[in-house]
C-alpha atoms as a PDB file:
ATOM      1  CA  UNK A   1     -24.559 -93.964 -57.496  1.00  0.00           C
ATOM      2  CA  UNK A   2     -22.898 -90.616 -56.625  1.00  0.00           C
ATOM      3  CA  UNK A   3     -21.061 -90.061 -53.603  1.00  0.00           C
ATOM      4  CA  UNK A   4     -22.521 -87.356 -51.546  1.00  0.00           C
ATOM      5  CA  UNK A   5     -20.055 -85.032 -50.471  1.00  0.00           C
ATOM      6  CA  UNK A   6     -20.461 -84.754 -46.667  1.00  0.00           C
ATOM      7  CA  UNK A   7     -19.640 -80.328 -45.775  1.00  0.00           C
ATOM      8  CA  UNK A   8     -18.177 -79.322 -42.406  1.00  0.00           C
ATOM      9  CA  UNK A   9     -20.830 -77.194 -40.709  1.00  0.00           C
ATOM     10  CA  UNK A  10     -19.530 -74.060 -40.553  1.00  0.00           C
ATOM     11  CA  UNK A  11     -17.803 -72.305 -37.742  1.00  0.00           C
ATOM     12  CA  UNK A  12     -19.574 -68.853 -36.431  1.00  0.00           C
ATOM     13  CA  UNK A  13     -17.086 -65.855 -36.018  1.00  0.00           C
ATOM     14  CA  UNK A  14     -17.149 -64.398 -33.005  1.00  0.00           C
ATOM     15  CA  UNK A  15     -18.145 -61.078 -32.640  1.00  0.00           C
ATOM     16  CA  UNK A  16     -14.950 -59.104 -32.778  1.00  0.00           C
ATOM     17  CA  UNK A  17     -16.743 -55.546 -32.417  1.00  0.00           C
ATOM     18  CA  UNK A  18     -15.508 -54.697 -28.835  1.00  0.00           C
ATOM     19  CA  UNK A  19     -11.797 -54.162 -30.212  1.00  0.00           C
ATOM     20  CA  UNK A  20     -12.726 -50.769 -31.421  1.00  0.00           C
ATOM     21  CA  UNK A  21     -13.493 -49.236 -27.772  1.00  0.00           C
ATOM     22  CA  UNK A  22     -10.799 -51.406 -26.092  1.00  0.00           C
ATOM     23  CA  UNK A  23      -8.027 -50.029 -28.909  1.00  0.00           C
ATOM     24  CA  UNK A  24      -9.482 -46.151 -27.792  1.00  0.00           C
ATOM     25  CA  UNK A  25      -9.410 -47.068 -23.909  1.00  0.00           C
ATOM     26  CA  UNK A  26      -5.471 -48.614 -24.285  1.00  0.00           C
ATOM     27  CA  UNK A  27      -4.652 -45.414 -25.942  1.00  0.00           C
ATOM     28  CA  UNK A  28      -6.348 -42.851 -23.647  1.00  0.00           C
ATOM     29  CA  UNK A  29      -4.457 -44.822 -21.028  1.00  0.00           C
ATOM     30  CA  UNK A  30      -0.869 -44.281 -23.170  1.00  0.00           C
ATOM     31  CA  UNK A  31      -1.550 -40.455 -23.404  1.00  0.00           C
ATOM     32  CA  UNK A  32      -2.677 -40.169 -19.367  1.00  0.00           C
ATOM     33  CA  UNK A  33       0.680 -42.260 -18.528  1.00  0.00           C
ATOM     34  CA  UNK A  34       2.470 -39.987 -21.075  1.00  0.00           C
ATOM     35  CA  UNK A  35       1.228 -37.083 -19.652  1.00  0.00           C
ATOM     36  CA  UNK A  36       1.891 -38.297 -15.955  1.00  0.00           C
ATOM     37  CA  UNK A  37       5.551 -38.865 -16.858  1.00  0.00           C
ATOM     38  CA  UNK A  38       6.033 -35.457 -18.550  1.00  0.00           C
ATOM     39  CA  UNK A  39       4.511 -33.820 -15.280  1.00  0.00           C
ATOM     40  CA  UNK A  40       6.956 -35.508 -12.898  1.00  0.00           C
ATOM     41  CA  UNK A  41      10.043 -34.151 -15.139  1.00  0.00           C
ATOM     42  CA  UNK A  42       8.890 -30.563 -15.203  1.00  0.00           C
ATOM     43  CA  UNK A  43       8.094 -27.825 -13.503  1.00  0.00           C
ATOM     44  CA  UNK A  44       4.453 -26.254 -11.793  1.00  0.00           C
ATOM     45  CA  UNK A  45       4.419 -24.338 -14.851  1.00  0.00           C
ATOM     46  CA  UNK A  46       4.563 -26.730 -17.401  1.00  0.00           C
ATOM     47  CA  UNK A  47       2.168 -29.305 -15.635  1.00  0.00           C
ATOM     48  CA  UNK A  48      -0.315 -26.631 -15.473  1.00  0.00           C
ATOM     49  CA  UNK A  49      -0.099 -25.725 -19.037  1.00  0.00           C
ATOM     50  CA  UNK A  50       0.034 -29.563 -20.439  1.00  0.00           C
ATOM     51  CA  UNK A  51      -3.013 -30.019 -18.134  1.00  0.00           C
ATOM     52  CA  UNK A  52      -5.003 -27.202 -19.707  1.00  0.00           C
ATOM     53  CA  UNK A  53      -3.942 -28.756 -22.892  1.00  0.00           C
ATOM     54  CA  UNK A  54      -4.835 -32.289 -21.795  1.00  0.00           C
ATOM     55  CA  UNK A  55      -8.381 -31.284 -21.105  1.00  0.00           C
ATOM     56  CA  UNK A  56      -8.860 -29.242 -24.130  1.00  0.00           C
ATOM     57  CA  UNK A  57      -7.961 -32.082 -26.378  1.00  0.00           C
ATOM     58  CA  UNK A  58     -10.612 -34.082 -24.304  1.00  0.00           C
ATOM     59  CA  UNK A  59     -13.376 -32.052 -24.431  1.00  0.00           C
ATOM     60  CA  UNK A  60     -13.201 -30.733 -27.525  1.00  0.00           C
ATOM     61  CA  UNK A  61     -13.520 -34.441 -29.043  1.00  0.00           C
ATOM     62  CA  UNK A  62     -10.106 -34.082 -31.006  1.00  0.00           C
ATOM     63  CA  UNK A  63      -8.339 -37.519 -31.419  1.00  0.00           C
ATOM     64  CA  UNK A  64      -5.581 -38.939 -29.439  1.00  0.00           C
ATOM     65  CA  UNK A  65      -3.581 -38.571 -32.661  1.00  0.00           C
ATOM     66  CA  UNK A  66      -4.179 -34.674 -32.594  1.00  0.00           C
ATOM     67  CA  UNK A  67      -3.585 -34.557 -29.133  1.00  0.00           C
ATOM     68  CA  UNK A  68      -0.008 -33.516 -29.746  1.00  0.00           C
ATOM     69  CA  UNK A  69      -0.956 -29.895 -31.261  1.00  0.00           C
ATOM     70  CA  UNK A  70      -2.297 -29.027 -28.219  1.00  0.00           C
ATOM     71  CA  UNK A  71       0.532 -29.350 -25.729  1.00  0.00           C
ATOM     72  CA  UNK A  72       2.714 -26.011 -25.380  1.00  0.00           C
ATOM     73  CA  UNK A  73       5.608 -25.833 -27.508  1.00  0.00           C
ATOM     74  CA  UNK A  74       8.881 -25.946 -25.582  1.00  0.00           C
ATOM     75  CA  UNK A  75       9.769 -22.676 -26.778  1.00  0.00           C
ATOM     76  CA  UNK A  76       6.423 -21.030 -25.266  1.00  0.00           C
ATOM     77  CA  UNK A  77       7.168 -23.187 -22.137  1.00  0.00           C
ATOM     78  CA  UNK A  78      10.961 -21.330 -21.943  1.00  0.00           C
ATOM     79  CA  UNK A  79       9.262 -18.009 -22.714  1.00  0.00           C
ATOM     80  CA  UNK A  80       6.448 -18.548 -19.860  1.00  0.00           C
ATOM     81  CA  UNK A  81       9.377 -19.309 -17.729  1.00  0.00           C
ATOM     82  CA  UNK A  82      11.943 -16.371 -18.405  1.00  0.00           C
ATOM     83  CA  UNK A  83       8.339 -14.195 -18.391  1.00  0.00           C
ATOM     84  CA  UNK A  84       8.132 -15.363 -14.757  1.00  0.00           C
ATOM     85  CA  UNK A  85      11.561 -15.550 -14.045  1.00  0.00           C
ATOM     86  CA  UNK A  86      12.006 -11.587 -14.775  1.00  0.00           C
ATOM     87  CA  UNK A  87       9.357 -10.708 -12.762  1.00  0.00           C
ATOM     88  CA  UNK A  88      10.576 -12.608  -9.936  1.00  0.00           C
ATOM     89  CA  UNK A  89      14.047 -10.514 -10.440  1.00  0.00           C
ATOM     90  CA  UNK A  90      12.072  -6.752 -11.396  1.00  0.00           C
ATOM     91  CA  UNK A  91       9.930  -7.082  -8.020  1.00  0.00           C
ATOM     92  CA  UNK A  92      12.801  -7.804  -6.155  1.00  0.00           C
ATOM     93  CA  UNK A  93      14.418  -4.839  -7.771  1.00  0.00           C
ATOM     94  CA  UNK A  94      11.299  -2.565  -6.816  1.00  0.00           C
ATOM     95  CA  UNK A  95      11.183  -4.411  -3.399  1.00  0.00           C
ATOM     96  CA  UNK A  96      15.034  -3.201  -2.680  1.00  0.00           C
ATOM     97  CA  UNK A  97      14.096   0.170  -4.219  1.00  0.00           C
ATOM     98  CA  UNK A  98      11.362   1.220  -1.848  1.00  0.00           C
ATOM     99  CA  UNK A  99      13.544  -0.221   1.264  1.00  0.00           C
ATOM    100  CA  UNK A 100      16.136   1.980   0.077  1.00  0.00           C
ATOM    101  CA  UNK A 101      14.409   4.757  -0.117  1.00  0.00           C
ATOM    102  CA  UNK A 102      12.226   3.870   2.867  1.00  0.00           C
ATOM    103  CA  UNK A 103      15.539   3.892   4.899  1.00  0.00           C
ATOM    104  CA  UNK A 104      16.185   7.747   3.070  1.00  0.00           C
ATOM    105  CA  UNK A 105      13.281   8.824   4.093  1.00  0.00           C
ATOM    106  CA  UNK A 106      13.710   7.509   7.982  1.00  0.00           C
ATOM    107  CA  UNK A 107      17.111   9.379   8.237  1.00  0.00           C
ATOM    108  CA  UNK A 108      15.272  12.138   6.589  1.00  0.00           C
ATOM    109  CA  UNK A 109      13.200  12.546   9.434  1.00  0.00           C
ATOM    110  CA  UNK A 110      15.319  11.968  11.900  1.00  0.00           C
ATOM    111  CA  UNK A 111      17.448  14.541  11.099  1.00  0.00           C
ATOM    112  CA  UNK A 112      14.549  16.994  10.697  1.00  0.00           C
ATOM    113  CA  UNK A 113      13.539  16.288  13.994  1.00  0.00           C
ATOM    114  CA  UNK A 114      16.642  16.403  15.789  1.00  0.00           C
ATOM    115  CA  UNK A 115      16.672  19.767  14.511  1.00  0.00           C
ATOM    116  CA  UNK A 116      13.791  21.006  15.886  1.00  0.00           C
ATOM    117  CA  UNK A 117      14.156  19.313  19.163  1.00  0.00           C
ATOM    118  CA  UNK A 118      17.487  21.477  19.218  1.00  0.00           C
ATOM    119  CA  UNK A 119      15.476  25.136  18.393  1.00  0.00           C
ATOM    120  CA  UNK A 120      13.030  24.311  21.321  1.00  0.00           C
ATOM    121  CA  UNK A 121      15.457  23.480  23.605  1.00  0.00           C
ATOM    122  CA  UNK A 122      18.324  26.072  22.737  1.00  0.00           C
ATOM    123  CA  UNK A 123      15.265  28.753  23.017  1.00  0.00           C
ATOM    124  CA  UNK A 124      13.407  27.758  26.140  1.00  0.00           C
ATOM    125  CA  UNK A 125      10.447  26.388  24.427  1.00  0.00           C
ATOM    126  CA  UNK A 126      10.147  23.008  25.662  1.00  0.00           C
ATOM    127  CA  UNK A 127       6.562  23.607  27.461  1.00  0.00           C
ATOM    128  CA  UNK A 128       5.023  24.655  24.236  1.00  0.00           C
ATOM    129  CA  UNK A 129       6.496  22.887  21.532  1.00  0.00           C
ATOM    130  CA  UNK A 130       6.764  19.017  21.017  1.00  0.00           C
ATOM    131  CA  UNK A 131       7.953  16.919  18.465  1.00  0.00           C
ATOM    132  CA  UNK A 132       6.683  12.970  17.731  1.00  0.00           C
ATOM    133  CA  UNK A 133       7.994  10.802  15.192  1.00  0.00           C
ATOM    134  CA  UNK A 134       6.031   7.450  14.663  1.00  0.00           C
ATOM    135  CA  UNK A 135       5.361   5.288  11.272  1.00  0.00           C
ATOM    136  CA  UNK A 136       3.041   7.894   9.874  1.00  0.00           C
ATOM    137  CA  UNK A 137       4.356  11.073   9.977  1.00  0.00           C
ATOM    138  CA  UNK A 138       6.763  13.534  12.245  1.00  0.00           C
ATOM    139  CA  UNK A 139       4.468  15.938  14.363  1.00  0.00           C
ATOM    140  CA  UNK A 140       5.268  19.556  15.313  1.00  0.00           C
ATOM    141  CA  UNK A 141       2.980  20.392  18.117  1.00  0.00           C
ATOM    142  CA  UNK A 142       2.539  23.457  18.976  1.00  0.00           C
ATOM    143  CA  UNK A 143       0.493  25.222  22.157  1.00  0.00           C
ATOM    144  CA  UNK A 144      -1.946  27.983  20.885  1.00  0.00           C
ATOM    145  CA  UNK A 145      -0.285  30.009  23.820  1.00  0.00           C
ATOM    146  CA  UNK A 146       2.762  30.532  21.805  1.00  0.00           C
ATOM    147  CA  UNK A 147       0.840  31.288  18.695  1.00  0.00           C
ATOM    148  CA  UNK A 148      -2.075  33.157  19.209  1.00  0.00           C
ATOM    149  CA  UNK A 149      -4.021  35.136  21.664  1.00  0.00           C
ATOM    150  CA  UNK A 150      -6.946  34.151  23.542  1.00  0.00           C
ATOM    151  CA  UNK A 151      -9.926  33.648  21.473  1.00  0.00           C
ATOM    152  CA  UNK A 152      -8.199  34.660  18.318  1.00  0.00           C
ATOM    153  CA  UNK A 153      -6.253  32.591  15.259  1.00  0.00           C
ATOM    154  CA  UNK A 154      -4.252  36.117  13.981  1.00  0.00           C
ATOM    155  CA  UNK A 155      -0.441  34.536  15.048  1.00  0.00           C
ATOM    156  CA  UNK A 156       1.605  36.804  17.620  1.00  0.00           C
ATOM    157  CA  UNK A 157       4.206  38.597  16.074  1.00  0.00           C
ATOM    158  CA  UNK A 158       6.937  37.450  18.552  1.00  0.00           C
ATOM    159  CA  UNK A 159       5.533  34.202  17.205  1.00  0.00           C
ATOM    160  CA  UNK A 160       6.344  34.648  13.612  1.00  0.00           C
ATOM    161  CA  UNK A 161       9.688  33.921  14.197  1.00  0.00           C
ATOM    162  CA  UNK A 162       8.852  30.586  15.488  1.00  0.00           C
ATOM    163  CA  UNK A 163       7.135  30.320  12.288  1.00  0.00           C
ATOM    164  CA  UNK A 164       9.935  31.583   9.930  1.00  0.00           C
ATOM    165  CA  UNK A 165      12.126  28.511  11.630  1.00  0.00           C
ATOM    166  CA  UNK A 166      10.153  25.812  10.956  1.00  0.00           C
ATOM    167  CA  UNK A 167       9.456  26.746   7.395  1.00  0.00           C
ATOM    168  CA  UNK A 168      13.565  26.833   7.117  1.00  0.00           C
ATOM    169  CA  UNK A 169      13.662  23.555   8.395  1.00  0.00           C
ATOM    170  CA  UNK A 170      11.423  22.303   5.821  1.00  0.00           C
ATOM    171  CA  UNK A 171      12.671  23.734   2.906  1.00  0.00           C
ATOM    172  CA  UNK A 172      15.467  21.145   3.376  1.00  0.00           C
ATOM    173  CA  UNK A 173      12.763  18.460   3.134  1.00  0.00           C
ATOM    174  CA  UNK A 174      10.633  19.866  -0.269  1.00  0.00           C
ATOM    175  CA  UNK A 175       9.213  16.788  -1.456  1.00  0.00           C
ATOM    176  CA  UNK A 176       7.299  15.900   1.722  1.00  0.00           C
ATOM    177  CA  UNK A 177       3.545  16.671   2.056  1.00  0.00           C
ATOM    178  CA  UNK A 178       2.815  18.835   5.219  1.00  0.00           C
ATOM    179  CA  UNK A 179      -0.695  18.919   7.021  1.00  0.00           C
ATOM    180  CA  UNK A 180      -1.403  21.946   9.042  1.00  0.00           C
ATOM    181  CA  UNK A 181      -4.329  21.133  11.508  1.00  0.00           C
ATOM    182  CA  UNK A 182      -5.987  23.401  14.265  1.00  0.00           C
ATOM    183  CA  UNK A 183      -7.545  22.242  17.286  1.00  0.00           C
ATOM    184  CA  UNK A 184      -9.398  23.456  20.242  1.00  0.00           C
ATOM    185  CA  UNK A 185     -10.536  22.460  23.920  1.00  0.00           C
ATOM    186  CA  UNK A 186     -14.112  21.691  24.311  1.00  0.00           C
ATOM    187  CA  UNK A 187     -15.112  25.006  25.757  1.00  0.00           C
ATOM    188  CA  UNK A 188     -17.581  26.482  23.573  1.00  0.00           C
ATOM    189  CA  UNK A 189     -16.232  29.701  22.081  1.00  0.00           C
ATOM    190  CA  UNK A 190     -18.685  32.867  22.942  1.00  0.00           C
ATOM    191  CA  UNK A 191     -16.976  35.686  20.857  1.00  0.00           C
ATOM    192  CA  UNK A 192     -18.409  37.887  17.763  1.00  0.00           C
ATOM    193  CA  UNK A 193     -15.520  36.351  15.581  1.00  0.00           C
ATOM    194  CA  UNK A 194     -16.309  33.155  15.597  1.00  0.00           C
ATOM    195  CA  UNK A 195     -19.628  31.062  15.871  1.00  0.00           C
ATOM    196  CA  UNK A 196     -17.872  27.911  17.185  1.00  0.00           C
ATOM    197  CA  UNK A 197     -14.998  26.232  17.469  1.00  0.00           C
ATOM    198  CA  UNK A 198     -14.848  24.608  14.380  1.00  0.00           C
ATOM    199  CA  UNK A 199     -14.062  28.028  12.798  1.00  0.00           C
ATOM    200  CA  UNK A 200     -11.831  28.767  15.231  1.00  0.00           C
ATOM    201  CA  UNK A 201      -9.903  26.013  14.709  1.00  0.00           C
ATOM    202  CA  UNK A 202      -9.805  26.728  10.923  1.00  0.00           C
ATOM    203  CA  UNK A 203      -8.735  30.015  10.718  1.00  0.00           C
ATOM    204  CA  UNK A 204      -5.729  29.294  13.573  1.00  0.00           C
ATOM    205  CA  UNK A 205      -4.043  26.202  11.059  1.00  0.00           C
ATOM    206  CA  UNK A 206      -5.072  28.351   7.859  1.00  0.00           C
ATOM    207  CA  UNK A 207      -3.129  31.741   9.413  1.00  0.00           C
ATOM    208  CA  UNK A 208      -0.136  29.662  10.764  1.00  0.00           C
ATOM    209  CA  UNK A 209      -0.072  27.709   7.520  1.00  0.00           C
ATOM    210  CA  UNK A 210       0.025  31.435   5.573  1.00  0.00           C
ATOM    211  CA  UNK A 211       2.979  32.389   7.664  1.00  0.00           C
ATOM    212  CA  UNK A 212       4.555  29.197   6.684  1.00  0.00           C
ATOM    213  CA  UNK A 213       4.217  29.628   3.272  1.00  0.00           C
ATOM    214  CA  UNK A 214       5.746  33.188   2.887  1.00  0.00           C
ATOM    215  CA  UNK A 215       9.279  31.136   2.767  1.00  0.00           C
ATOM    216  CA  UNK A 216       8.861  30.929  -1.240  1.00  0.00           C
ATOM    217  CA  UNK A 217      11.641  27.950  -1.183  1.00  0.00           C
ATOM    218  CA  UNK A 218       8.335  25.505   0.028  1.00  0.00           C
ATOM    219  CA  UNK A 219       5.942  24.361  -2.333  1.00  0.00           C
ATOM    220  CA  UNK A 220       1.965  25.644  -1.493  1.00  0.00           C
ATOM    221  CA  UNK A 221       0.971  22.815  -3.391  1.00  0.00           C
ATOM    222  CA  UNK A 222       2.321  19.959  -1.106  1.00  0.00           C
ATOM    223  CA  UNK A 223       0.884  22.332   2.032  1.00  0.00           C
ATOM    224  CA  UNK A 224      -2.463  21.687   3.396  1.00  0.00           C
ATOM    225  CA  UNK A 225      -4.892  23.320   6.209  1.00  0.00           C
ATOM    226  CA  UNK A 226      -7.450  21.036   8.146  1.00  0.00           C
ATOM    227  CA  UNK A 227      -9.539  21.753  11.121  1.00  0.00           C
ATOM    228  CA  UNK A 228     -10.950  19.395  14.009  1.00  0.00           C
ATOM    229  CA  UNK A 229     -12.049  21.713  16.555  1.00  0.00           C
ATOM    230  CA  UNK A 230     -12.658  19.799  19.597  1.00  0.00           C
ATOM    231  CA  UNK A 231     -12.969  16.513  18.670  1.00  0.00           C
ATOM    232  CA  UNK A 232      -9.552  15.084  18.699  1.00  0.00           C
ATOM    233  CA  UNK A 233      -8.296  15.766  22.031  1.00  0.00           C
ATOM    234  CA  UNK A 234      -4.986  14.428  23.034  1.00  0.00           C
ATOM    235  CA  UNK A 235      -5.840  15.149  26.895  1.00  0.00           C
ATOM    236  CA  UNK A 236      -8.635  15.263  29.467  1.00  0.00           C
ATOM    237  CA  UNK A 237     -10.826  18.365  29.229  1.00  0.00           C
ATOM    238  CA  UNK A 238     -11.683  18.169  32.478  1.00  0.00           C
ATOM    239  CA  UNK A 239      -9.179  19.863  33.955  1.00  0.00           C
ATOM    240  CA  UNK A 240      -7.785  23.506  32.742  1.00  0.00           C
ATOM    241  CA  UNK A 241      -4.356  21.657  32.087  1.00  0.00           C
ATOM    242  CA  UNK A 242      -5.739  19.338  30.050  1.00  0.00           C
ATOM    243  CA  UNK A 243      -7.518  22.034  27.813  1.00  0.00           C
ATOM    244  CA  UNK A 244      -4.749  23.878  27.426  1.00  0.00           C
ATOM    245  CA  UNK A 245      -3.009  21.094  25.801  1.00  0.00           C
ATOM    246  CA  UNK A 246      -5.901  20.542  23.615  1.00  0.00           C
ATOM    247  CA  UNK A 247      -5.363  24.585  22.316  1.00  0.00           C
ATOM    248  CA  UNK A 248      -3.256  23.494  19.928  1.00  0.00           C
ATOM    249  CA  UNK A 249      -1.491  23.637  16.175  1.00  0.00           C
ATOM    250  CA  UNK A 250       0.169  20.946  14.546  1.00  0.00           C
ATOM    251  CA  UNK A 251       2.022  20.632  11.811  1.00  0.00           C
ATOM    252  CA  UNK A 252       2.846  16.898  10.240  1.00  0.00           C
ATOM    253  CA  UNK A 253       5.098  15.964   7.453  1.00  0.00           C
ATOM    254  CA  UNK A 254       3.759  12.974   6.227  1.00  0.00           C
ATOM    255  CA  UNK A 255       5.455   9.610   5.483  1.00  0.00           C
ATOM    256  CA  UNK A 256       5.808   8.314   1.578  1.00  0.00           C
ATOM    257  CA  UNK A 257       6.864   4.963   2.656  1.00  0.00           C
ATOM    258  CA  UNK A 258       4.830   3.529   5.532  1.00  0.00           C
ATOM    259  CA  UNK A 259       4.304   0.505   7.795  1.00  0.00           C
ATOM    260  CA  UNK A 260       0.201   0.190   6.439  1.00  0.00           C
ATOM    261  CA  UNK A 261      -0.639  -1.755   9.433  1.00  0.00           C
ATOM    262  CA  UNK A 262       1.496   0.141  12.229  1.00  0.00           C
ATOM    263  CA  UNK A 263       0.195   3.503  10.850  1.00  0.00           C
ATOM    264  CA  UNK A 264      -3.603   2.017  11.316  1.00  0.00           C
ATOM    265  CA  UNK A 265      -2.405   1.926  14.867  1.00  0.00           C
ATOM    266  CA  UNK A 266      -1.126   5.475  15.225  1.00  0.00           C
ATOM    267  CA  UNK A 267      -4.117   6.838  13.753  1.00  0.00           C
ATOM    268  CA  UNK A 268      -6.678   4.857  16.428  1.00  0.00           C
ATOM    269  CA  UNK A 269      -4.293   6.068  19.403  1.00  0.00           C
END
């Protein structure tokens, strides 16, 4: 009689399947910890372009393997840095430039209106001309009494000499821009010249501004005429004082470099 041969039952293999996604999961984690290590040895710069990179490789599907082509060389990272290193250093230089020449411009005006504070006073003139530097511009202002008869914007010829020395002082200053305004009290004009005060106002800054302009050392382009009649007073108008200071001219050379928010606040006072 044979001898049956008596078989082992076999052992089952277990199912060994979840390896894959637990080998993919172990190696996103190496990248993210390789990643986290690289952005605590380098700068803002470099974290935020190896974080762009990061999530690129991630979303586009490409393989931890491939990963690597998408991180910034280190020769773009030294270029991105020198990029932002020089323009650190050239808006510094243009920062230092415009102080400079902010601080030109200051003793510029200064000087400009020292000189005219010394023609009014040497020449009696201190009730009809004023001078005001603030962050905006230097203002000449000047009473209409000295300028111009009543009711009238042709200039006095005593007056032209006023006129003549103010465009000298000037011509030292060529590159400025110069605003010639006219301005009246709130009295309504009642003449056959003139139809209000608007007009009024216009033809007294355009006539001074002329008169100005016949020194051919100054520029007529950086010259301009504006009129507000009676709507910028600088005084009451209820009183004939008052009034008279709102009869006025004034010339303004006007600031390059300025203060933006301190000349918002001249211009509302």
């Amino acid at each position: 009689m044979s001898k049956k041969t008596r078989h082992e039952p076999h052992e089952e293999h277990a199912d060994e399947s979840w390896l894959l996604p637990y080998a993919d999961l172990l190696t996103l984690l190496l990248a993210l910890f390789i990643v986290m290590y690289a952005m605590s040895a380098t700068d803002n710069k470099k974290f935020e372009e190896m974080s762009k990179a990061f999530n690129t490789a991630l979303s586009t599907g490409n393989g931890v393997l491939n990963f690597s082509s998408a991180l910034p060389s280190d020769n773009n990272l030294d270029k991105g840095k020198k990029d932002s290193e020089e323009n650190v250093v050239n808006n510094a230089d243009k920062q230092k430039q415009k102080s400079q020449l902010a601080k030109q411009e200051q003793e510029d005006l200064e000087k400009l209106k020292k000189q005219l504070d010394q023609y009014i006073g040497n020449n009696g003139l201190t009730t009809l001309l004023n001078t005001k530097l603030n962050q905006s511009q230097l203002t000449i202002t000047i009473s209409d009494n000295a300028l111009f008869p009543s009711g009238s914007a042709v200039v006095k010829q005593e007056s032209r000499q006023l006129a003549g020395a103010i465009s000298n002082m000037l011509q030292q200053f060529p590159t400025y821009n110069v605003v010639v305004s006219g301005h009246t009290d709130n009295m309504p004009i009642s003449n056959s010249e003139y139809a209000s005060n608007w007009d009024l106002s216009s033809d007294r800054a355009l006539h001074f501004m002329k008169i100005l302009l016949q020194n051919a050392k100054l520029d007529p382009v950086k010259f301009t005429s504006t009129a507000y009649g009676e709507f910028h007073p600088i005084a009451s108008n209820a009183t004939d004082a008052g009034r008279a200071k709102n009869r006025r001219v004034e010339v303004s050379i006007i600031r390059k470099y300025t203060d933006e928010a301190q000349q918002t606040s001249d211009q509302t006072k």
